[in-house]
Protein backbone atom coordinates (compact mmCIF):
# COMPACT_ATOMS: atom_id res chain seq x y z
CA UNK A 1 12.36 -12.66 7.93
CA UNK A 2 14.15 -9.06 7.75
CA UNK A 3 11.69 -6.51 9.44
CA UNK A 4 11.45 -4.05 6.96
CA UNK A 5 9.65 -6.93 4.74
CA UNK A 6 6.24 -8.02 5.25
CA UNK A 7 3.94 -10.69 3.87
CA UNK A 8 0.96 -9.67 2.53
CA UNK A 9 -1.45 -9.72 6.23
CA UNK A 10 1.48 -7.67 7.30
CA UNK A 11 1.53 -5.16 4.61
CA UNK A 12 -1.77 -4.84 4.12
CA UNK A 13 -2.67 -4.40 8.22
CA UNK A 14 0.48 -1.53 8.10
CA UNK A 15 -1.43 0.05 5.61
CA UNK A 16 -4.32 0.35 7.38
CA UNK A 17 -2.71 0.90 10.69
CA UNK A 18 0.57 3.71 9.48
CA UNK A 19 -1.44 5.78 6.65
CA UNK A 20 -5.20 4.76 6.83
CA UNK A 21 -5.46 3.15 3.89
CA UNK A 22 -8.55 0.40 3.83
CA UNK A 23 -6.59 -2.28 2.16
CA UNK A 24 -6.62 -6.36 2.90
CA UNK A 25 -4.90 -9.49 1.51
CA UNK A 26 -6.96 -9.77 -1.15
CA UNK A 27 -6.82 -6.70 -2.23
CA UNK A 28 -2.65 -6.61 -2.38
CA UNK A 29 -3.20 -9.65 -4.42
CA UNK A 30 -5.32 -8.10 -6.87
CA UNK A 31 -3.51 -4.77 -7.42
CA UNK A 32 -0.57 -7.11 -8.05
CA UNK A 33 -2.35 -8.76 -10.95
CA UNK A 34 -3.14 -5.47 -12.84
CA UNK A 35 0.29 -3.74 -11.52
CA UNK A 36 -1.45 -1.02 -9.56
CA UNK A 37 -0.06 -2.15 -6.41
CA UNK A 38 3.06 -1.78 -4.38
CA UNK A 39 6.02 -2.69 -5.56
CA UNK A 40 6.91 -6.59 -3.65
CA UNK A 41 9.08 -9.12 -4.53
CA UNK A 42 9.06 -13.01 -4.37
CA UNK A 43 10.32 -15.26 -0.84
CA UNK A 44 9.88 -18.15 -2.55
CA UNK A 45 6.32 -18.70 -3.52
CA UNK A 46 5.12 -15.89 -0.91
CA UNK A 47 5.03 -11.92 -1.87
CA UNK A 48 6.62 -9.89 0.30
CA UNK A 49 6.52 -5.96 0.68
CA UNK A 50 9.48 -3.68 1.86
CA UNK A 51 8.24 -0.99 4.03
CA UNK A 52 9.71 1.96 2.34
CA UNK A 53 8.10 0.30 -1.06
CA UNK A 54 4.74 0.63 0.73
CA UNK A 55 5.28 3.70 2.21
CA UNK A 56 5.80 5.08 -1.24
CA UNK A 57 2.73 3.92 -2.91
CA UNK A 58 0.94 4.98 0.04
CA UNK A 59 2.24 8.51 -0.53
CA UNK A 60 1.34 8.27 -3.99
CA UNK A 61 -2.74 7.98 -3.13
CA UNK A 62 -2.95 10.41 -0.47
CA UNK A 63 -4.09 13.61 -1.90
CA UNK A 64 -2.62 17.26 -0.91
CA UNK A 65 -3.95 19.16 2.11
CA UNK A 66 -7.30 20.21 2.13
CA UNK A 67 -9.41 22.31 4.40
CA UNK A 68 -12.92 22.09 2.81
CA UNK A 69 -14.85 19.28 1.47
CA UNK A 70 -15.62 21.98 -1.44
CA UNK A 71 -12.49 21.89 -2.79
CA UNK A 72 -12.93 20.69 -6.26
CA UNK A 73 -10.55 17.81 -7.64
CA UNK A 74 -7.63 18.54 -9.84
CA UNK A 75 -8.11 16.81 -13.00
């Protein structure tokens, strides 16, 4: 398999481990059924997630900078 895809143990444990994002198998699988998920594609019956594809969505749920738990939420 390429290395810049992963199945889904990979992906999700590279979330966890490269942005801190709690994520497991199960929960790659569900975001996948309602489409919130990162973007994968399909080795034969098995998902599989690029890297920069993760990386991305991981971006996407980090919020900006903050230096006080204070700070209110932007709507």
């Amino acid at each position: 398999m390429h290395s810049d895809l992963k199945r889904r143990p990979s992906a999700a444990q590279y979330l966890r481990d490269r942005w801190g994002i709690a994520c497991s198998t199960g929960t790659l699988a569900n975001l996948a059924v309602s489409g919130a998920g990162p973007v994968y594609r399909l080795a034969g019956r098995f998902p599989v997630y690029a890297v920069q594809d993760l990386d991305e969505w991981a971006q996407q749920r980090l919020s900006e900078p903050r230096r006080s738990t204070s700070k209110h939420r932007a709507s």
